[in-house]
Protein backbone atom coordinates (compact mmCIF):
# COMPACT_ATOMS: atom_id res chain seq x y z
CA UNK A 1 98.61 105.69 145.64
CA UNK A 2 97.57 102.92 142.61
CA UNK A 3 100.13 100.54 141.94
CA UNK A 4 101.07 99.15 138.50
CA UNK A 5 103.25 97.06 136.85
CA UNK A 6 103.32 99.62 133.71
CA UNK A 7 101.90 102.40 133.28
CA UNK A 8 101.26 103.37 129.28
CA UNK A 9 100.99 106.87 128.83
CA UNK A 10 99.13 107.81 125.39
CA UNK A 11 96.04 105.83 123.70
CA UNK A 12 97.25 106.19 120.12
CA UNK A 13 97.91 103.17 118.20
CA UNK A 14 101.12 102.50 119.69
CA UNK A 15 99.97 102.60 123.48
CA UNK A 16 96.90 100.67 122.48
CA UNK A 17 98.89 97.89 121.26
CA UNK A 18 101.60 98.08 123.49
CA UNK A 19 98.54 97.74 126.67
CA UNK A 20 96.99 94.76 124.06
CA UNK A 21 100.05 92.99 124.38
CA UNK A 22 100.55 93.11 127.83
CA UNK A 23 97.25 92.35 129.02
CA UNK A 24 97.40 89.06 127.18
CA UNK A 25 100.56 88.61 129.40
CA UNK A 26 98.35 89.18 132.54
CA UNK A 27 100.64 92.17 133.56
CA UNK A 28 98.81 94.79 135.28
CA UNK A 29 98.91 97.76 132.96
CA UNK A 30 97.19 101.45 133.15
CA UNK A 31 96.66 103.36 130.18
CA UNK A 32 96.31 107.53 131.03
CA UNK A 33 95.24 109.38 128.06
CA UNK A 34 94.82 113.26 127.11
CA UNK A 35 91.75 112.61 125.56
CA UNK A 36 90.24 109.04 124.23
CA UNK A 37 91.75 106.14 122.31
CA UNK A 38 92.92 107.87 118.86
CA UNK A 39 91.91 111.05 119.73
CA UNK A 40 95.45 112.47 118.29
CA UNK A 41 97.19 111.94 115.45
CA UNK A 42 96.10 107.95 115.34
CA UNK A 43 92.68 109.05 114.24
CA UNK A 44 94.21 111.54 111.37
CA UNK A 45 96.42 108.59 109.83
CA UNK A 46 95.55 107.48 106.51
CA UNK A 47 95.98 104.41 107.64
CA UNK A 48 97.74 102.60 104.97
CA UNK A 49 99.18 99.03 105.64
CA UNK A 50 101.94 98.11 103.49
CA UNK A 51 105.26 96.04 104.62
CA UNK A 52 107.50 97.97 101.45
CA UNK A 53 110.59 98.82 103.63
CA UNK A 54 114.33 98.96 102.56
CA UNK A 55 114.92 98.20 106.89
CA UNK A 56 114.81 94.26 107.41
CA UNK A 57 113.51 94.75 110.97
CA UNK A 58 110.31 96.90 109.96
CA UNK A 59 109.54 94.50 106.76
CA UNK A 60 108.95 91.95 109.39
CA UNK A 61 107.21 93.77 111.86
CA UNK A 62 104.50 95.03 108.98
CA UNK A 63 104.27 91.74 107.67
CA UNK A 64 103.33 90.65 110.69
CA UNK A 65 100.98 93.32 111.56
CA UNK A 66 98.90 92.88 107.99
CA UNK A 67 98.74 89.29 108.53
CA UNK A 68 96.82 90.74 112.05
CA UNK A 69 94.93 92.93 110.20
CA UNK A 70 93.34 90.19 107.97
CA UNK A 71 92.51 88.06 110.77
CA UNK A 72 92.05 90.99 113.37
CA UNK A 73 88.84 90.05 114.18
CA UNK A 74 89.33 86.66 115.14
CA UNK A 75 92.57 87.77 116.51
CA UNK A 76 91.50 90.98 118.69
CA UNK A 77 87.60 90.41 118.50
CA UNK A 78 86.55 93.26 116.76
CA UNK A 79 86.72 94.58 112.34
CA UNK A 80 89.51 97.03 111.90
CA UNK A 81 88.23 97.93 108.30
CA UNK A 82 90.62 96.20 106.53
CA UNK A 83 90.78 95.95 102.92
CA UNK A 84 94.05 94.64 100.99
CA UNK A 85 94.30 97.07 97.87
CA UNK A 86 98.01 96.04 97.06
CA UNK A 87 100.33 99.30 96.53
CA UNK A 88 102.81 100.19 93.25
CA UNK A 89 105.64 102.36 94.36
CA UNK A 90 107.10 104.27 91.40
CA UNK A 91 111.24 105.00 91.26
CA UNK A 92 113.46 107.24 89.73
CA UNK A 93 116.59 105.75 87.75
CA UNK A 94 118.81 106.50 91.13
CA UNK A 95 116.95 104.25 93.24
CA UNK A 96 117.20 101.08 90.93
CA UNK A 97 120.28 99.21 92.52
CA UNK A 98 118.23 99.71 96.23
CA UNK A 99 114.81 98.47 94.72
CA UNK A 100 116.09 95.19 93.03
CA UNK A 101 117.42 94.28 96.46
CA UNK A 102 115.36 95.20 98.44
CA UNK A 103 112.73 93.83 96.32
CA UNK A 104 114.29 90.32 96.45
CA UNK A 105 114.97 90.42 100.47
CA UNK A 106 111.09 91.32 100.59
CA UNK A 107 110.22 88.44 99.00
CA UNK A 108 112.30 86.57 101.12
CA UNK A 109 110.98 87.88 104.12
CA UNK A 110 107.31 86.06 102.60
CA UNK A 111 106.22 89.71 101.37
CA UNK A 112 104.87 88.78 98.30
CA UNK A 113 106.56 91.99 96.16
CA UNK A 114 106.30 92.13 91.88
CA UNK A 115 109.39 94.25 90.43
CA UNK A 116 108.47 95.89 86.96
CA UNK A 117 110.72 97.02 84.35
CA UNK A 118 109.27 99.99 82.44
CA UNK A 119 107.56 98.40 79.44
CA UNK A 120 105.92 96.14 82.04
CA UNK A 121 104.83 98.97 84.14
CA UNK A 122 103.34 100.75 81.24
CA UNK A 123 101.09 97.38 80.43
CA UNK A 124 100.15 97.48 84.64
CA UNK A 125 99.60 101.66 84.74
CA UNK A 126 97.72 102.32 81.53
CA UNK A 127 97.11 106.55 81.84
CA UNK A 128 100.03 107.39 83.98
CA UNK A 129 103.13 109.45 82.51
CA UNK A 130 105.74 107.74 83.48
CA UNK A 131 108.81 110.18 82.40
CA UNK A 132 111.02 110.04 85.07
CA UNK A 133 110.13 106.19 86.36
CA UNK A 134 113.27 104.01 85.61
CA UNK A 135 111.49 100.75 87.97
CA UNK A 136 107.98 100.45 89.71
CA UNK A 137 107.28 97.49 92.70
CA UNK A 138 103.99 95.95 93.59
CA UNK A 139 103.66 94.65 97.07
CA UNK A 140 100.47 92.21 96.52
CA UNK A 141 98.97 92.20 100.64
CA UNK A 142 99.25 95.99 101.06
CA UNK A 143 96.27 98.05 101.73
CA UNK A 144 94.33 100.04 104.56
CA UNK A 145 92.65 99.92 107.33
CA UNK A 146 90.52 102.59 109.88
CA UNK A 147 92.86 103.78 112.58
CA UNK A 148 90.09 104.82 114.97
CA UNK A 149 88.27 101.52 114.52
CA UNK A 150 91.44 99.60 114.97
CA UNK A 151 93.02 101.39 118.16
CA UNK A 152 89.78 101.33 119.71
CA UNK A 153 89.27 97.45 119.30
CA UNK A 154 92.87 96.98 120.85
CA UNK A 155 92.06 99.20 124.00
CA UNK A 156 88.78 97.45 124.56
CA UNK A 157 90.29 93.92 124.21
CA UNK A 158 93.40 95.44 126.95
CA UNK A 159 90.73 96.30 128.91
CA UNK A 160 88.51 93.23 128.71
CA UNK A 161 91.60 91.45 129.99
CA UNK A 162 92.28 93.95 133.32
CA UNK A 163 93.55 97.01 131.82
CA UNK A 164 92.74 99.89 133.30
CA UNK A 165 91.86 103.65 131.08
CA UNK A 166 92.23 106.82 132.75
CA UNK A 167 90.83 109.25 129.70
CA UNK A 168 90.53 112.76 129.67
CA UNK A 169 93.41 112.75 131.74
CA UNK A 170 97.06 114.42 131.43
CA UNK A 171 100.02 113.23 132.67
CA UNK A 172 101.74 116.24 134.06
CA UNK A 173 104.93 115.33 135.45
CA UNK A 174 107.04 112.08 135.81
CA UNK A 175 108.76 111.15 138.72
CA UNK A 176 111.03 108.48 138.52
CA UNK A 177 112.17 105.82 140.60
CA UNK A 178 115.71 104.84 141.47
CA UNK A 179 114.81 101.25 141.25
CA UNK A 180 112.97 101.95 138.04
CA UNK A 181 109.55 103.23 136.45
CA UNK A 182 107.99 105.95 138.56
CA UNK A 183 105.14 107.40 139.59
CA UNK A 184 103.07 109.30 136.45
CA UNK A 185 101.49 112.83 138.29
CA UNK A 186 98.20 113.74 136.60
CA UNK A 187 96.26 116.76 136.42
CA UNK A 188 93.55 115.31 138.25
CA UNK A 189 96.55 115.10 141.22
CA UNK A 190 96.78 111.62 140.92
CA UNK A 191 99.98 109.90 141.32
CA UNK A 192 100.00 106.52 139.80
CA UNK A 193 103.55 104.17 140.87
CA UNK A 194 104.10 101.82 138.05
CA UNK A 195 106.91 99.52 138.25
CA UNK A 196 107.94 100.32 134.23
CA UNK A 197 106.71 103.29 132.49
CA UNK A 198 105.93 103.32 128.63
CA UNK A 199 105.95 106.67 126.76
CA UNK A 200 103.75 106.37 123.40
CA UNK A 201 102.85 110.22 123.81
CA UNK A 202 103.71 111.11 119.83
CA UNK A 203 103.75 114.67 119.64
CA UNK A 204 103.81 115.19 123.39
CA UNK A 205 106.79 112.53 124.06
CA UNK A 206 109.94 114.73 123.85
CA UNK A 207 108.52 117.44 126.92
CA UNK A 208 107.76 114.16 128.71
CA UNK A 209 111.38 112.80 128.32
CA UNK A 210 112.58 115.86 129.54
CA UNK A 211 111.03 115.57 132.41
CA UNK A 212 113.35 112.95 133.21
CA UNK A 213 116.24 114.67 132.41
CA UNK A 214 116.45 113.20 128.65
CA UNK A 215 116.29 115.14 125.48
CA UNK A 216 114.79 113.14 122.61
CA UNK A 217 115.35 114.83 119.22
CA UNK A 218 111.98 114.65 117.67
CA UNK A 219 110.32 117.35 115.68
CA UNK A 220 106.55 117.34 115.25
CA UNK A 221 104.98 118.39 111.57
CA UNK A 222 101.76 119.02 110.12
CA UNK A 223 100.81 117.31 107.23
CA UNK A 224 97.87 117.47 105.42
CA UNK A 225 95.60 114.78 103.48
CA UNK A 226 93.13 115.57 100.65
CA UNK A 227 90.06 113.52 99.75
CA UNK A 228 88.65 113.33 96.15
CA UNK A 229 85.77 111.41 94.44
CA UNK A 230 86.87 109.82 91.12
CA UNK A 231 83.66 110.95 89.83
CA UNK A 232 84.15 110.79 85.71
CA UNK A 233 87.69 109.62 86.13
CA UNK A 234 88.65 105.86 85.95
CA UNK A 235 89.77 104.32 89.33
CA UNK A 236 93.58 103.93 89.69
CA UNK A 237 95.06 101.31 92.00
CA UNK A 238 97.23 103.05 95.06
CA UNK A 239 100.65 103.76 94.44
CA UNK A 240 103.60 105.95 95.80
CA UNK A 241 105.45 108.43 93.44
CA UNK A 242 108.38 108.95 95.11
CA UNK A 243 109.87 111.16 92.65
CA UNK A 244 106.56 113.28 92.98
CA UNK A 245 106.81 112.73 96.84
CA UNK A 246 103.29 111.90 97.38
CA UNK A 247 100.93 109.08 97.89
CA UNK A 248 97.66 108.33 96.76
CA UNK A 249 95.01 105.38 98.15
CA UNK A 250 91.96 104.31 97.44
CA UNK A 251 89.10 104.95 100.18
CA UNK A 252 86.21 102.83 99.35
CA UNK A 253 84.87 102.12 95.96
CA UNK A 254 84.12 106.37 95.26
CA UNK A 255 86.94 108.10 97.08
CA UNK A 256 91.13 108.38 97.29
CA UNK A 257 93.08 109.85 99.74
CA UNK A 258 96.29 112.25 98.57
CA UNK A 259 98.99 112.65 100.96
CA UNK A 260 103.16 113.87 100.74
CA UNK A 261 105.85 111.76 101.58
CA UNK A 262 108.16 114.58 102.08
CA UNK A 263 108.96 116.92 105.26
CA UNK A 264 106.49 119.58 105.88
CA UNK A 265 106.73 122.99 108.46
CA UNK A 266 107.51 122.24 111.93
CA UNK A 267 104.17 123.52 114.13
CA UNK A 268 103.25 123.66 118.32
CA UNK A 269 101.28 120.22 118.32
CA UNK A 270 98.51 122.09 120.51
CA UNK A 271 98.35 125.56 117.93
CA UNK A 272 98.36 123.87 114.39
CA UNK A 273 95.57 124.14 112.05
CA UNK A 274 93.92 121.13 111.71
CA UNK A 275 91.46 121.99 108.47
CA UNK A 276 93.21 121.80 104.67
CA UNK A 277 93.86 124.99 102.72
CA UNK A 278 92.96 125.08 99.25
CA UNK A 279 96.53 126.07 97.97
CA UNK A 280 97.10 122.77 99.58
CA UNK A 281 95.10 120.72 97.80
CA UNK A 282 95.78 122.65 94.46
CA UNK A 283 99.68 121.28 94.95
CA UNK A 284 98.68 117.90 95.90
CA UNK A 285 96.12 117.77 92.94
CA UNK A 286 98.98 119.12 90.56
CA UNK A 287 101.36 116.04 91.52
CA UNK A 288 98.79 113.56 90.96
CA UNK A 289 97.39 115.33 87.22
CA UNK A 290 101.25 115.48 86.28
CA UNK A 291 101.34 111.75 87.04
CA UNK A 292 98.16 110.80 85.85
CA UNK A 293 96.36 113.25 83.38
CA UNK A 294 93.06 111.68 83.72
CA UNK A 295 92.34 112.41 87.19
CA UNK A 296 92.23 116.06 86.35
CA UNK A 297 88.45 115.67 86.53
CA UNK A 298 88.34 113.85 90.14
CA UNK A 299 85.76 115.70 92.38
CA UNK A 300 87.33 117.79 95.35
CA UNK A 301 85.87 116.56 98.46
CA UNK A 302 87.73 118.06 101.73
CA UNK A 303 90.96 116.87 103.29
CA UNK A 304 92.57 117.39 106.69
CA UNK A 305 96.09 118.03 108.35
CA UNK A 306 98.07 116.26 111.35
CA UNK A 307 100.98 115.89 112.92
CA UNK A 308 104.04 113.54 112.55
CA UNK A 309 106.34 112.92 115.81
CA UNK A 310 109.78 113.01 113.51
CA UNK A 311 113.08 112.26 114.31
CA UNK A 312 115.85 113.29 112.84
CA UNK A 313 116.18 110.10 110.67
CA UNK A 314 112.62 109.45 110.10
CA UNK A 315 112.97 106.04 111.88
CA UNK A 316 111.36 105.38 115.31
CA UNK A 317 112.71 105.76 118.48
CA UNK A 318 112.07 102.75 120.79
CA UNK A 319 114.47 101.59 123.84
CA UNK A 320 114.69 102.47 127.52
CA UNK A 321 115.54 106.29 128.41
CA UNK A 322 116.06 105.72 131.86
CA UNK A 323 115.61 103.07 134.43
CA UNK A 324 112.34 101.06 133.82
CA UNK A 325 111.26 103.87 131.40
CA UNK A 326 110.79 103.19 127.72
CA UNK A 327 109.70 105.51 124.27
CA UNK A 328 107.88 104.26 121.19
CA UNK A 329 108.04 107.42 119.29
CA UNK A 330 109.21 109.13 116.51
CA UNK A 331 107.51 107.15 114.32
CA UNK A 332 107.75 109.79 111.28
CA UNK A 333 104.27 109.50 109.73
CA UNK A 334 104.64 105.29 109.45
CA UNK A 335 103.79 104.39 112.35
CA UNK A 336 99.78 102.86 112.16
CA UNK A 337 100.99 99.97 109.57
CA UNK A 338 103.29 98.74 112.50
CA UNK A 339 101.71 99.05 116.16
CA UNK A 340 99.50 95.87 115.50
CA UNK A 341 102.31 93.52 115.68
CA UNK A 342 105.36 95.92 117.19
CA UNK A 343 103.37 96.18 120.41
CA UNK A 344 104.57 92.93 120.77
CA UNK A 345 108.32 93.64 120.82
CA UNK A 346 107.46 96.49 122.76
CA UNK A 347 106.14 94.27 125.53
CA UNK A 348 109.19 92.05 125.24
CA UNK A 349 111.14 95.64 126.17
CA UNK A 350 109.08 97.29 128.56
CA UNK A 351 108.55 93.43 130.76
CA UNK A 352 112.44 93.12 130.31
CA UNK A 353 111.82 89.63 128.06
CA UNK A 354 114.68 88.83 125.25
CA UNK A 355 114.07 91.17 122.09
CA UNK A 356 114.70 90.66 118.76
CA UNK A 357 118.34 92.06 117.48
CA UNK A 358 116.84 94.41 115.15
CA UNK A 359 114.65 96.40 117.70
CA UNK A 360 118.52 97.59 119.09
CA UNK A 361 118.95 99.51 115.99
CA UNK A 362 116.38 101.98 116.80
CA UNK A 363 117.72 102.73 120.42
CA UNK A 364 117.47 106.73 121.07
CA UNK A 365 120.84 106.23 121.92
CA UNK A 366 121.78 106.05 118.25
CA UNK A 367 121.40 110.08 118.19
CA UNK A 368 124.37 110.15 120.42
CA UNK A 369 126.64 107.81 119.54
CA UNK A 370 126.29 109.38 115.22
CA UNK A 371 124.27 105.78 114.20
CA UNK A 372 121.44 107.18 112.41
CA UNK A 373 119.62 104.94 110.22
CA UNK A 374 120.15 104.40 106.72
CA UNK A 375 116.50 103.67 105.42
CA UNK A 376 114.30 104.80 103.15
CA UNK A 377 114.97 106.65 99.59
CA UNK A 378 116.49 110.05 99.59
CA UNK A 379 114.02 113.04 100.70
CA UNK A 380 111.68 110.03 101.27
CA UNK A 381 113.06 108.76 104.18
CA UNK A 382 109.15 107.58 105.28
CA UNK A 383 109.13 104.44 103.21
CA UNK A 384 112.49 102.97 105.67
């Protein structure tokens, strides 16, 4: 039987990052994987980078993370695709008291965040009705970057430091250890003993969990993205209507990306259809004309639908579930912004180094004891 000091089990952003971290520790890590690095719902992200978050903790850890983004490749070695777009996030008149604060801690924190009255927003949105926006924020280093490109770069650097990739491989079974970690069963009948075990499994975490006797609540939903060309229409900059509930960002100079940042049907995460229907992009497309008139003639192009790993307060779910065995999950649909940099303070958990305070908030424990977070605003819990 293989011997490890972790084993990771998931090559998503979040297991990529975790198995970066670690291997520039030197700890011997294996990293078993349904199918290849981003093959789930890493690859289907829309991969936007922005540090706007009401939780202290996660400002910091996306902060972080763009600042490796923008020197990722002389950080990891390789180009994520980054490109810093900067992001307006549009409020309703309920929100105000929690953006002017939370505005002024980002800026503390070194985010570099603009708060706009009204008048001021109308100067910076020319073309966008803007009934129903009381404030608007402008977080300057936001942007995007390509998941796939990204996760892959981190796996490749674990592994150029003594990480070892089972893909194409399923973990089947856990059994655990009563000195910690456990041995990860495969359905290749493999049975690999890792001192510490690491679940970064997304949609597939919770059955894991069970199968050492814990019951995470997380939910998985499908959410879908559409893709237009702005054809005729003038470019807009990206922004989040969170009275609307959806996103849009630029993709290159010809295309933009429409997303929701509401819940969406709960689905099996292996019988959910993957392709956009057209009703789907009709609603999206409605948001965005009702918001900004002039798009009406961007160009359909396509779209797509994945899955979220949601818990029941859209926050993540990181901390030890038993012995030597940790989850990074539940990451609600904002997850690729932070793996960069929270692999990091993963690492610190899974190796048993100290951690920083505000990881504790975000124990699974939380469920149990009635401390769900407080983040986000409203239905749209995803911005924290």
């Amino acid at each position: 039987m293989d011997t490890y000091e972790v084993g990771i089990v998931g090559a998503g952003v979040h297991g990529a990052a975790a198995a970066y971290h670690l291997a520039t520790r030197g700890v011997r890590t294996v990293v078993v994987e349904r199918t290849t690095p981003a093959g789930g719902p890493t690859g289907l992200s829309s991969g936007i980078c922005r540090a706007y978050y009401t939780n202290d903790f996660l400002a910091r850890v996306a902060r972080d993370a763009i600042e490796m983004f923008e020197r990722f490749e002389q950080v990891v070695g390789a180009d994520a695709g980054h490109r810093r777009t900067g992001l307006y996030v549009l409020h309703p008149v309920t929100d105000e008291p929690v953006v002017r604060s939370s505005v002024a801690r980002l800026n503390e924190l070194g985010i570099d965040t603009d708060l706009f009255e009204p008048a001021a927003l109308e100067a910076q949105l020319p073309g966008f009705d803007l009934a129903g926006i009381a404030i608007g924020a402008f977080e300057r280093h936001a942007g995007y970057a390509d998941p796939h490109a990204t996760t892959e770069a981190l796996i490749r650097a674990a592994t150029d430091r003594g990480t070892e990739l089972r893909l194409h491989t399923e973990v089947s079974g856990i059994e655990p250890s009563a000195s910690g970690g456990g041995a990860l069963v495969t359905d290749r009948g493999d049975r690999l003993a890792c001192e510490r075990i690491l679940l970064t499994a997304g949609p597939w975490t919770r059955p894991l969990a069970a199968g050492v006797g814990v019951d995470l609540p997380l939910s998985v939903e499908r959410h879908a993205v559409a893709t237009f060309r702005w054809g005729p229409a003038e470019p807009v900059p990206g922004f989040a209507d969170v009275p609307g509930g959806f996103y849009l960002r630029p993709e290159g100079d010809d295309l933009f990306l429409l997303g929701s940042l509401t819940p969406a049907s709960q689905v099996d995460p292996d019988d959910f259809r993957t392709t956009i229907a057209p009703d789907e992009v009709e609603h999206l497309a409605g948001l965005l004309v009702a918001r900004v008139p002039s798009l009406e003639t961007a160009e359909v192009r396509g779209g797509w639908a994945s899955l979220y790993d949601v818990s029941p307060d859209w926050q993540p779910v990181i901390g030890e579930i038993a012995p030597g065995i940790v989850v990074d999950a539940g990451t609600s649909g904002h997850g690729f912004k932070l793996a960069p940099a929270l692999g990091a303070h993963v690492a610190d958990l899974v190796t048993g180094e100290p951690v920083d305070p505000g990881l504790e908030a975000f124990s699974p424990a939380r469920f149990r004891s009635g401390h769900d977070l407080d983040a986000g605003f409203g239905e749209v819990r995803i911005l924290g």
